[in-house]
Each structure stands twice: as C-alpha cells, then as structure tokens.
Protein backbone atom coordinates (compact mmCIF):
# COMPACT_ATOMS: atom_id res chain seq x y z
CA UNK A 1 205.10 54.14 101.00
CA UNK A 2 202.95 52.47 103.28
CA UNK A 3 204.09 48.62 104.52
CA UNK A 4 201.21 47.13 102.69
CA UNK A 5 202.03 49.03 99.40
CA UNK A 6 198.96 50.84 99.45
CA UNK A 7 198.96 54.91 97.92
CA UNK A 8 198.05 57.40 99.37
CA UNK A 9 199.70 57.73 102.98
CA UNK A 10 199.46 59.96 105.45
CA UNK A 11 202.42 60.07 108.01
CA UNK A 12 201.57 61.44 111.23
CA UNK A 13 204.14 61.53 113.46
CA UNK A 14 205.32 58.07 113.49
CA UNK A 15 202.31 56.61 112.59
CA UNK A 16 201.84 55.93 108.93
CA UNK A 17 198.01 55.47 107.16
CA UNK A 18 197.39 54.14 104.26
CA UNK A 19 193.85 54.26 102.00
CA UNK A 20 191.64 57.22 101.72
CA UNK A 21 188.87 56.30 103.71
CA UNK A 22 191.52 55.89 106.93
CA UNK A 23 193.26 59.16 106.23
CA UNK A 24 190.01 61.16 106.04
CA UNK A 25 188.80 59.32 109.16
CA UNK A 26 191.59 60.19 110.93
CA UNK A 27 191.95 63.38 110.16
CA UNK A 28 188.33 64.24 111.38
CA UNK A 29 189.32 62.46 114.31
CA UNK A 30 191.86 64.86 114.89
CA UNK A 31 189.71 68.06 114.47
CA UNK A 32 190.30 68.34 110.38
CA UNK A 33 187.00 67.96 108.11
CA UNK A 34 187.78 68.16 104.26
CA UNK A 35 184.40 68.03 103.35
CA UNK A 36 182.85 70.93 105.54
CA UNK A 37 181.56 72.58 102.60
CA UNK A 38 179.88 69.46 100.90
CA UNK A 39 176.05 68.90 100.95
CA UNK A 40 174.75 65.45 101.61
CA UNK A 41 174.57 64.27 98.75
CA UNK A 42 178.26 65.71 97.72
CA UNK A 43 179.07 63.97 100.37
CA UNK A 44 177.75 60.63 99.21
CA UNK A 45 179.05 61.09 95.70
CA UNK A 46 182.64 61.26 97.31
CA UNK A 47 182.47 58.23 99.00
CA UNK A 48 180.94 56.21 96.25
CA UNK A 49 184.01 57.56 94.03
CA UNK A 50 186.88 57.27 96.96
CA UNK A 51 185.22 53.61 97.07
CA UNK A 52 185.80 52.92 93.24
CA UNK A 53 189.13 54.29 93.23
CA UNK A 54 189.68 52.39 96.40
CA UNK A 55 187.95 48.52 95.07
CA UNK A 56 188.80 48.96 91.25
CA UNK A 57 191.27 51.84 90.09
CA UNK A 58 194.21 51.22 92.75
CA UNK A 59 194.32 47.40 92.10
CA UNK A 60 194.59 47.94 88.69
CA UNK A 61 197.31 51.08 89.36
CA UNK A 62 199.40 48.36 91.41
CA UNK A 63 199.20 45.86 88.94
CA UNK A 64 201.18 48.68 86.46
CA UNK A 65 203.42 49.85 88.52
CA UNK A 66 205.07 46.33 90.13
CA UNK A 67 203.70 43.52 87.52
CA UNK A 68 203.74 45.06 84.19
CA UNK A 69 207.06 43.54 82.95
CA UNK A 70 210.37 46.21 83.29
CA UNK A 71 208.14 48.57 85.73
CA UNK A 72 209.26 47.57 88.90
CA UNK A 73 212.02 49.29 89.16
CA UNK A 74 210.67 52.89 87.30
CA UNK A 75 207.69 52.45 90.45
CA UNK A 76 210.82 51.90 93.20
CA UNK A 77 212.46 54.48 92.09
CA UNK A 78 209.34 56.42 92.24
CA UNK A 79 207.68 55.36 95.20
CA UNK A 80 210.59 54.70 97.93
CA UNK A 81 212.31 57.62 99.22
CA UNK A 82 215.75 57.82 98.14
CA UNK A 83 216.87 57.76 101.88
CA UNK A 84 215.96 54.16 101.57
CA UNK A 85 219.07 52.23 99.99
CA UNK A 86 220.55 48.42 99.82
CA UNK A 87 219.49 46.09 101.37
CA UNK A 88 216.25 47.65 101.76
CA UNK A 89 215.26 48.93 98.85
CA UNK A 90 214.62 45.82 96.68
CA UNK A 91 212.88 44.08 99.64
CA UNK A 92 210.42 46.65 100.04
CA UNK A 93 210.53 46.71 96.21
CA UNK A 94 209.69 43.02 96.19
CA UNK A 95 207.32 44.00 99.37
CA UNK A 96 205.24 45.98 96.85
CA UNK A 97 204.87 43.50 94.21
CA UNK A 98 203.78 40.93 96.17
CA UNK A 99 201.14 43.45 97.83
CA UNK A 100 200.09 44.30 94.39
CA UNK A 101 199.49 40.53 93.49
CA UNK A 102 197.71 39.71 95.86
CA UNK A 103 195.15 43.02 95.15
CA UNK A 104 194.77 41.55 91.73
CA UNK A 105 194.18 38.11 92.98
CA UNK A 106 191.51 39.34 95.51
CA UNK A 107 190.15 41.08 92.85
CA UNK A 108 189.56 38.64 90.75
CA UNK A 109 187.98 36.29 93.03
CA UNK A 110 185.37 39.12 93.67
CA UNK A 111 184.39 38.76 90.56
C-alpha cells in the first residue's frame, strides 16, 4: 500500500507510486506506453474515466474499506502485506483511515 493509502501502486525498485495517472506517466517515462494502440479519442475517453475513478470512485472505495463500521480490519488484512506485523500494522491501519477521511472530507467540500 502506498503511504498515503491511495490504490493502485506501482513499486519500482524502491520507489513506490501511487494513482493511475502517476503510474502511467512514469511508466512512459521509462520507455513503456500502455496505450500505443489507442486512437485519439480512445485516448481521451481513458483519461476522462481514469479521472472519475480517480475524483469520485476511489474516495468512495476508501470510505468502505476503513470507515464503514467493522471493515477496517477485513481492508488491513487485505491491503498490508502480511510481512508487515505489530506494531506496524495497526498504525498503518489507522494511517489508512485517516487518509480515507480526509478523501471524503475533500470531497465533500468540492461539492
């Protein structure tokens, strides 16, 4: 999991990126285009939906996973590797939930 609680990542060497519109930049930075085969306007129509996922699906995602009552601790389980143990775990745990409350707090004041 990233540090800011954001999904997807993209480890690269020691070097951890987190949101889809940083991965796929930095991938084509480093030689790898995954839309090579896309016309313009396919092109376009992925960014518009990588941007919706990004401004009003994953907020909402978060706000299941680590606010929902009793769901915390089915999303750490999920979402932090199991080579990550006490005292770590819940504080990355907790790490998460307050990432996710703040999403849903910016979100709201966008509206």
């Amino acid at each position: 999991m990233s540090p800011s609680g954001e999904l997807p990542v993209l480890r690269d060497a020691a070097k951890l990126i987190a949101e889809p519109a940083a991965i796929v930049k930095h991938l084509a930075a480093n030689g790898y285009d995954l839309d090579h085969d896309l016309s313009r306007l396919q092109r376009a129509e992925t960014r518009a939906f990588v941007e919706l996922l990004r401004s009003r699906l994953a907020p909402a995602l978060r706000y299941s996973w680590w606010l929902e009552p009793g769901n915390a601790a089915v999303a750490a389980e999920m979402e932090l590797p199991r080579e990550v143990r006490w005292p770590l775990r819940p504080l990355l745990a907790r790490q998460a939930q307050l990432a996710a409350a703040d999403a849903v707090l910016q979100q709201q004041r966008m509206r």
